[in-house]
C-alpha atoms as a PDB file:
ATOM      1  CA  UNK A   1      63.573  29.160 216.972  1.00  0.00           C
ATOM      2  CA  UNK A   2      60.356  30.812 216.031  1.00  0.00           C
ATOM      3  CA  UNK A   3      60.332  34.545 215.952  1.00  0.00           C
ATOM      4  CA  UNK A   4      57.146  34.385 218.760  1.00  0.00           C
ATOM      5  CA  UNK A   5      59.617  32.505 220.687  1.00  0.00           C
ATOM      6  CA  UNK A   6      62.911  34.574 220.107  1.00  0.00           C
ATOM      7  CA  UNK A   7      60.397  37.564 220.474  1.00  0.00           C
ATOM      8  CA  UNK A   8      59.318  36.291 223.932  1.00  0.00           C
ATOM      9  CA  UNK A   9      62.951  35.614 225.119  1.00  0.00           C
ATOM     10  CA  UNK A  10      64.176  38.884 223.928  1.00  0.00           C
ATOM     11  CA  UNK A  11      61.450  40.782 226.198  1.00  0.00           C
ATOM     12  CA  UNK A  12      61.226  38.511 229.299  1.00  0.00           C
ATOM     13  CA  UNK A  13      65.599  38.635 229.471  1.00  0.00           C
ATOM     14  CA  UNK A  14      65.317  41.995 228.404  1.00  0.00           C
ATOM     15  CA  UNK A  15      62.814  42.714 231.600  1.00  0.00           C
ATOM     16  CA  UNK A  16      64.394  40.225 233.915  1.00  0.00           C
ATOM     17  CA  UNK A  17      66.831  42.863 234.803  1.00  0.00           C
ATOM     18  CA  UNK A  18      64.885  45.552 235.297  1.00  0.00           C
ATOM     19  CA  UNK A  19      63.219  43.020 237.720  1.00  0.00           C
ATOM     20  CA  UNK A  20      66.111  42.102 239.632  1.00  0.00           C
ATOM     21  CA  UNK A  21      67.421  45.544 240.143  1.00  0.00           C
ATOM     22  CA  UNK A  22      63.851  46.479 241.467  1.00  0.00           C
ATOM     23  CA  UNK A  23      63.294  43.336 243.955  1.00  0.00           C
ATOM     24  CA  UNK A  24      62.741  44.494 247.665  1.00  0.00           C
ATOM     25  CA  UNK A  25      60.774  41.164 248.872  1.00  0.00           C
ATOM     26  CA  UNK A  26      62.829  39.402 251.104  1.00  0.00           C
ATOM     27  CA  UNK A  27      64.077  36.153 249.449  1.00  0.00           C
ATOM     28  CA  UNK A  28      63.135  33.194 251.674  1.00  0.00           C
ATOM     29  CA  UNK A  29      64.571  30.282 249.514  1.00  0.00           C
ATOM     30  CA  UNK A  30      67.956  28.958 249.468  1.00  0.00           C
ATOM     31  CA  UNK A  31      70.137  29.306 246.777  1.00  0.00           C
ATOM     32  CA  UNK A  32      71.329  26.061 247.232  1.00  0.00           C
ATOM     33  CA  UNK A  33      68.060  24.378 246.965  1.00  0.00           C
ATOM     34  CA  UNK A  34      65.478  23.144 244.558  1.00  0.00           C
ATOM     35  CA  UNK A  35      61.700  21.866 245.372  1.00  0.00           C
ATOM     36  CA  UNK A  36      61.403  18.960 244.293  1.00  0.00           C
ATOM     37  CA  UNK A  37      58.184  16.875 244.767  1.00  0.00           C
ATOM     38  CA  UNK A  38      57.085  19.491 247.168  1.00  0.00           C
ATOM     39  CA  UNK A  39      60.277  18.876 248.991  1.00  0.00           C
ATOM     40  CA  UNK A  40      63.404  21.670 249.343  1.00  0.00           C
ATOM     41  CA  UNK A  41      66.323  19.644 248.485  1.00  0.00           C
ATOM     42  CA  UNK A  42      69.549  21.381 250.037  1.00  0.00           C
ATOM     43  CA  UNK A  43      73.255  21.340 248.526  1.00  0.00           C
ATOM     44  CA  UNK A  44      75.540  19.094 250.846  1.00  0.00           C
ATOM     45  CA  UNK A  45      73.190  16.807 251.849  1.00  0.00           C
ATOM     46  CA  UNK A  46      73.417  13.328 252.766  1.00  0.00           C
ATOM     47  CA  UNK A  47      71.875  10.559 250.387  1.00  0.00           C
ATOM     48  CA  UNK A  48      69.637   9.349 253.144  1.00  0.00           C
ATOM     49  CA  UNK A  49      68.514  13.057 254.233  1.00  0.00           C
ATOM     50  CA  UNK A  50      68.053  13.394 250.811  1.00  0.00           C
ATOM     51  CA  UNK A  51      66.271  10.176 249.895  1.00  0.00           C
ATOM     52  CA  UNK A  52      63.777  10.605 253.305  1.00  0.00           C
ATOM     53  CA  UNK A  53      62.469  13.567 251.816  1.00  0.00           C
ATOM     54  CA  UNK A  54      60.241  12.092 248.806  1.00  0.00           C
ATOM     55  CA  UNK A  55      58.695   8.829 251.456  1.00  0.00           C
ATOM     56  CA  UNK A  56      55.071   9.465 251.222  1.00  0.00           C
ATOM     57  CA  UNK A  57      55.206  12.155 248.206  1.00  0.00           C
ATOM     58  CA  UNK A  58      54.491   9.855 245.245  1.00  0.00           C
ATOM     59  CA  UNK A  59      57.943  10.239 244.349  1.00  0.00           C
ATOM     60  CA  UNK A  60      60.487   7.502 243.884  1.00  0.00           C
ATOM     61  CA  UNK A  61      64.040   7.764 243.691  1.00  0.00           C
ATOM     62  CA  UNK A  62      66.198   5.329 241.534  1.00  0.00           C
ATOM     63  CA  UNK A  63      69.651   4.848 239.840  1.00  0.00           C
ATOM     64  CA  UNK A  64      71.210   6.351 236.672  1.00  0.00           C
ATOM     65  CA  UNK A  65      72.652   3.277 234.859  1.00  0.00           C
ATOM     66  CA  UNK A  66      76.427   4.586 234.261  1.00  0.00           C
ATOM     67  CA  UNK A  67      77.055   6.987 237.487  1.00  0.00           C
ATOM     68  CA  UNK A  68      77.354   5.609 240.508  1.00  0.00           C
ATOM     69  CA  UNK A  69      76.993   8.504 242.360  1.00  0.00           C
ATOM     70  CA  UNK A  70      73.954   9.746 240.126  1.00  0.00           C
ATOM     71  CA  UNK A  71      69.906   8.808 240.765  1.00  0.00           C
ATOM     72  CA  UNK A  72      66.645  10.510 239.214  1.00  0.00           C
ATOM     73  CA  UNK A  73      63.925  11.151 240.773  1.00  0.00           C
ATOM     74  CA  UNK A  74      60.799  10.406 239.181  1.00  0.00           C
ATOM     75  CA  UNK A  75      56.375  10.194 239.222  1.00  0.00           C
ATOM     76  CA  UNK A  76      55.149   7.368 237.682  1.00  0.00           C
ATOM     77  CA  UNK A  77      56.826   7.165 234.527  1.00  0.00           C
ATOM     78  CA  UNK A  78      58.095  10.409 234.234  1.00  0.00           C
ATOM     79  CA  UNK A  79      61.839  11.748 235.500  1.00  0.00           C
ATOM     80  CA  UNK A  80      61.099  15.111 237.343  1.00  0.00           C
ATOM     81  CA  UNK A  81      65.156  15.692 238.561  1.00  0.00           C
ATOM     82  CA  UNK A  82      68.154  14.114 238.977  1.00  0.00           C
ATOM     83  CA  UNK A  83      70.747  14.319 242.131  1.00  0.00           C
ATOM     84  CA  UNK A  84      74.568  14.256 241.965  1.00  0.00           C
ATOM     85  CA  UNK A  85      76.735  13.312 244.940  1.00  0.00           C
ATOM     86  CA  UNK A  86      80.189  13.682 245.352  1.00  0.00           C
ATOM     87  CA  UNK A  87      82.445  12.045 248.633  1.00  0.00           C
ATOM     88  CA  UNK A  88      79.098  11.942 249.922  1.00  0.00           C
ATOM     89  CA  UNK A  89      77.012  14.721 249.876  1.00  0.00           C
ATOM     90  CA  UNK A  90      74.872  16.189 247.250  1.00  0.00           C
ATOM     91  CA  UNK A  91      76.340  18.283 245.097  1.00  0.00           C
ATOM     92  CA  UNK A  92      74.387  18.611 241.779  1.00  0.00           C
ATOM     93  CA  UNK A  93      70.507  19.041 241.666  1.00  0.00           C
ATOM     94  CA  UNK A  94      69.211  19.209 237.823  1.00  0.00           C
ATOM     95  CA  UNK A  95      65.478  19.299 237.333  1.00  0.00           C
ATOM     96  CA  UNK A  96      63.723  19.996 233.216  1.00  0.00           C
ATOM     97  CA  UNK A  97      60.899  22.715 233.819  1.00  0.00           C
ATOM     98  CA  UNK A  98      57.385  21.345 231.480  1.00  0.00           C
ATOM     99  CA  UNK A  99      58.904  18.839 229.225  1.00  0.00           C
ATOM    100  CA  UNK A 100      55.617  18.738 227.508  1.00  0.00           C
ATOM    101  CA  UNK A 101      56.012  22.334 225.845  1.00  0.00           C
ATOM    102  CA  UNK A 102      54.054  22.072 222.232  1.00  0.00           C
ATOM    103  CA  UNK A 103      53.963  26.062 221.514  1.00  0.00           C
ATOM    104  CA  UNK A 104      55.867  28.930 221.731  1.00  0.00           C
ATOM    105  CA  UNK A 105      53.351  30.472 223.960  1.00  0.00           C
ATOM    106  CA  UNK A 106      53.927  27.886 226.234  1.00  0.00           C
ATOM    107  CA  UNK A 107      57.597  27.852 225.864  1.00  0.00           C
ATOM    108  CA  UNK A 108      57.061  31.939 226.756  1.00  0.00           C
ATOM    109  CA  UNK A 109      55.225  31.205 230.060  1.00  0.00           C
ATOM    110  CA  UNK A 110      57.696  28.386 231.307  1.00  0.00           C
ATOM    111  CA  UNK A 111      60.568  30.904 230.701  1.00  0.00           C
ATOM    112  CA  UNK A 112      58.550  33.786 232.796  1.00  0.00           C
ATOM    113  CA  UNK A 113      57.911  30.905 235.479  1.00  0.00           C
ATOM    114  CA  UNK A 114      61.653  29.812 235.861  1.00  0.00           C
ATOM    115  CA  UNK A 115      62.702  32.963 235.685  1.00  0.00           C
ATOM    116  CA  UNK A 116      60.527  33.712 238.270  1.00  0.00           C
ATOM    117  CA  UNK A 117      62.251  30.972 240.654  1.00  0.00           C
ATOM    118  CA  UNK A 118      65.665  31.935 240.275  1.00  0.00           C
ATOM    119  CA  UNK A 119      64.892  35.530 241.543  1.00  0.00           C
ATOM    120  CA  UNK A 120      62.610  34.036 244.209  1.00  0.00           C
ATOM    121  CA  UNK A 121      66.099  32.051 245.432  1.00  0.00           C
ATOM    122  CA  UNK A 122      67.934  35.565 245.515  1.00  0.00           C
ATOM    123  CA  UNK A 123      69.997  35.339 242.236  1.00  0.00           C
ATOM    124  CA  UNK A 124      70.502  38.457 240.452  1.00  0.00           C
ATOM    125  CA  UNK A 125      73.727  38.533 239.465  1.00  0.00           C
ATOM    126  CA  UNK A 126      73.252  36.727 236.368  1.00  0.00           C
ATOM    127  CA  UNK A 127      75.275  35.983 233.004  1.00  0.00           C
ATOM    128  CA  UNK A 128      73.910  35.004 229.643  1.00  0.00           C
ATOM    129  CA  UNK A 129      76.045  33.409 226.869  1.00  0.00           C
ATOM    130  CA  UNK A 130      73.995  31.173 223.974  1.00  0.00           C
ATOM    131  CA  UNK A 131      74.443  27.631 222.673  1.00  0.00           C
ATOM    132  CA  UNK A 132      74.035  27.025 218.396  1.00  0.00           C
ATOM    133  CA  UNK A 133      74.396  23.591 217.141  1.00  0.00           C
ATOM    134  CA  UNK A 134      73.608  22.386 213.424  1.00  0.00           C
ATOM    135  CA  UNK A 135      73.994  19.493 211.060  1.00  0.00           C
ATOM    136  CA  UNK A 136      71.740  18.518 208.069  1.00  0.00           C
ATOM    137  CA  UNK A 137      69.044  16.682 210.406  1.00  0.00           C
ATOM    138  CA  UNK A 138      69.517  18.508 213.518  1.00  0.00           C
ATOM    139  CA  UNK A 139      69.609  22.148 214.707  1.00  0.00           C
ATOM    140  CA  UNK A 140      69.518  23.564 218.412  1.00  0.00           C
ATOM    141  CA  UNK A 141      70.038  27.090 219.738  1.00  0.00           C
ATOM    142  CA  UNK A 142      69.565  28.235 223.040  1.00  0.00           C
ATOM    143  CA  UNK A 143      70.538  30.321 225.914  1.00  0.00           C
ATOM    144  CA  UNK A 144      72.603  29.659 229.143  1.00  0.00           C
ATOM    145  CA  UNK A 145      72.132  31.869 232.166  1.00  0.00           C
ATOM    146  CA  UNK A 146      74.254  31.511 235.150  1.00  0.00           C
ATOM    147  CA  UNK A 147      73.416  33.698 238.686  1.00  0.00           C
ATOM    148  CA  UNK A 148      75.894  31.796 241.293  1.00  0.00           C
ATOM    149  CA  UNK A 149      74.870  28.275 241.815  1.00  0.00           C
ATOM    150  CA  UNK A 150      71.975  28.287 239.416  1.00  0.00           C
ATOM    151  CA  UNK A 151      71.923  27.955 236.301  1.00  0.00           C
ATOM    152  CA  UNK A 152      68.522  28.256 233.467  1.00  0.00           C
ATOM    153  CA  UNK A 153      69.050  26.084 229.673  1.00  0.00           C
ATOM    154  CA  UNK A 154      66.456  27.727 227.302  1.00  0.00           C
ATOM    155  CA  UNK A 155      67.100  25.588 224.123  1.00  0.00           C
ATOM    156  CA  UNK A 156      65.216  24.885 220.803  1.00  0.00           C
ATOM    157  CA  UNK A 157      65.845  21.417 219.091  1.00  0.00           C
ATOM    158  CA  UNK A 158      64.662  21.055 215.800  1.00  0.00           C
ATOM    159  CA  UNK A 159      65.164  17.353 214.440  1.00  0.00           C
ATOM    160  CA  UNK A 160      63.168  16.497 211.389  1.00  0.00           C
ATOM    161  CA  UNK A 161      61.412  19.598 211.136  1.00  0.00           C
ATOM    162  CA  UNK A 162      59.665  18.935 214.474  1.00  0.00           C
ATOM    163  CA  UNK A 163      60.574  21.611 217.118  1.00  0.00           C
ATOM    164  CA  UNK A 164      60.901  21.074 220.743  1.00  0.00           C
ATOM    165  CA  UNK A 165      61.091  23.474 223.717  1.00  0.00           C
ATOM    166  CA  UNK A 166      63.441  22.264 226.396  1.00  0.00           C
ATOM    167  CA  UNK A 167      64.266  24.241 229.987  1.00  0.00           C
ATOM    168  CA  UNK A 168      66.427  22.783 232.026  1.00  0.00           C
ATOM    169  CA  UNK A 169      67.330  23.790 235.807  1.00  0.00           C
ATOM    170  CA  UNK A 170      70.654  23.008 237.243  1.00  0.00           C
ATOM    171  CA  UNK A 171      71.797  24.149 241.095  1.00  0.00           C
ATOM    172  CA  UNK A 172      75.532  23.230 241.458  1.00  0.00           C
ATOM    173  CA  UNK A 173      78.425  23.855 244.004  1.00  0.00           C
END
């Protein structure tokens, strides 16, 4: 990870609970939702409530090869999310927050922004533990950070020497 980018982490987790300790606005989300396509998508859902939802939104829903009880959700050719049901109703929502991220900067800013959507959904009880993975062509390292049903993946592969920013969104039973 770059120092910018291990710099930026360090500051935005090191504010985030200052932030959460200090938050009077009324939380109006659920925290057992995600927007989707413009769409809240709610935990224990039905496949068909939750299929409705994206008619008319540009979004299409289709199957994950190997999981019958798995589908993404995508734009064009791009997978926004994924949904998980189990005896069936929805139990897993996972969506990856600006898969496009070139720059630390830009890494910075997408961490502020999902940050900014799990305290917006009312979790503040949060806990951080950190992923490291390395072999001779591939290195990641990252941080986990569960509040309740959501849960933030702030990772850094490196493959080749090439870097990539990944942040991944997960809302769970």
């Amino acid at each position: 990870m770059t120092r910018i980018a291990l710099a930026a982490l360090i500051t935005f987790f090191g504010g985030i609970g200052v932030a959460f300790a200090n938050a009077q606005a009324p939380v109006v989300a659920s925290s057992a939702s995600m927007n989707i396509c413009g769409k809240d998508i709610e935990l224990g859902a039905l496949p068909k409530a939750v299929f409705d939802k994206f008619d008319g939104t540009g979004c299409v829903v289709y199957k994950v090869a190997d999981d019958p009880d798995m589908f993404a959700i995508g734009k064009g050719s791009t997978e926004i999310a994924t949904v998980k049901f189990s005896h069936g109703v929805l139990v897993t929502i996972t969506r990856e927050w600006a898969a496009d991220i070139k720059s630390p900067q830009e890494f910075a800013r997408a961490v502020v922004n999902a940050l900014q959507e799990v305290q917006a959904h009312g979790s503040s009880q949060c806990v951080l533990s950190t992923l490291n993975q390395a072999d001779p062509s591939f290195e990641a390292r990252g941080t986990v950070m569960k509040c309740g049903r959501r849960t933030l993946v702030f990772s850094v592969d490196t493959e080749s020497g090439q870097e990539k920013f990944l942040i991944e969104e997960i809302v769970s039973e």
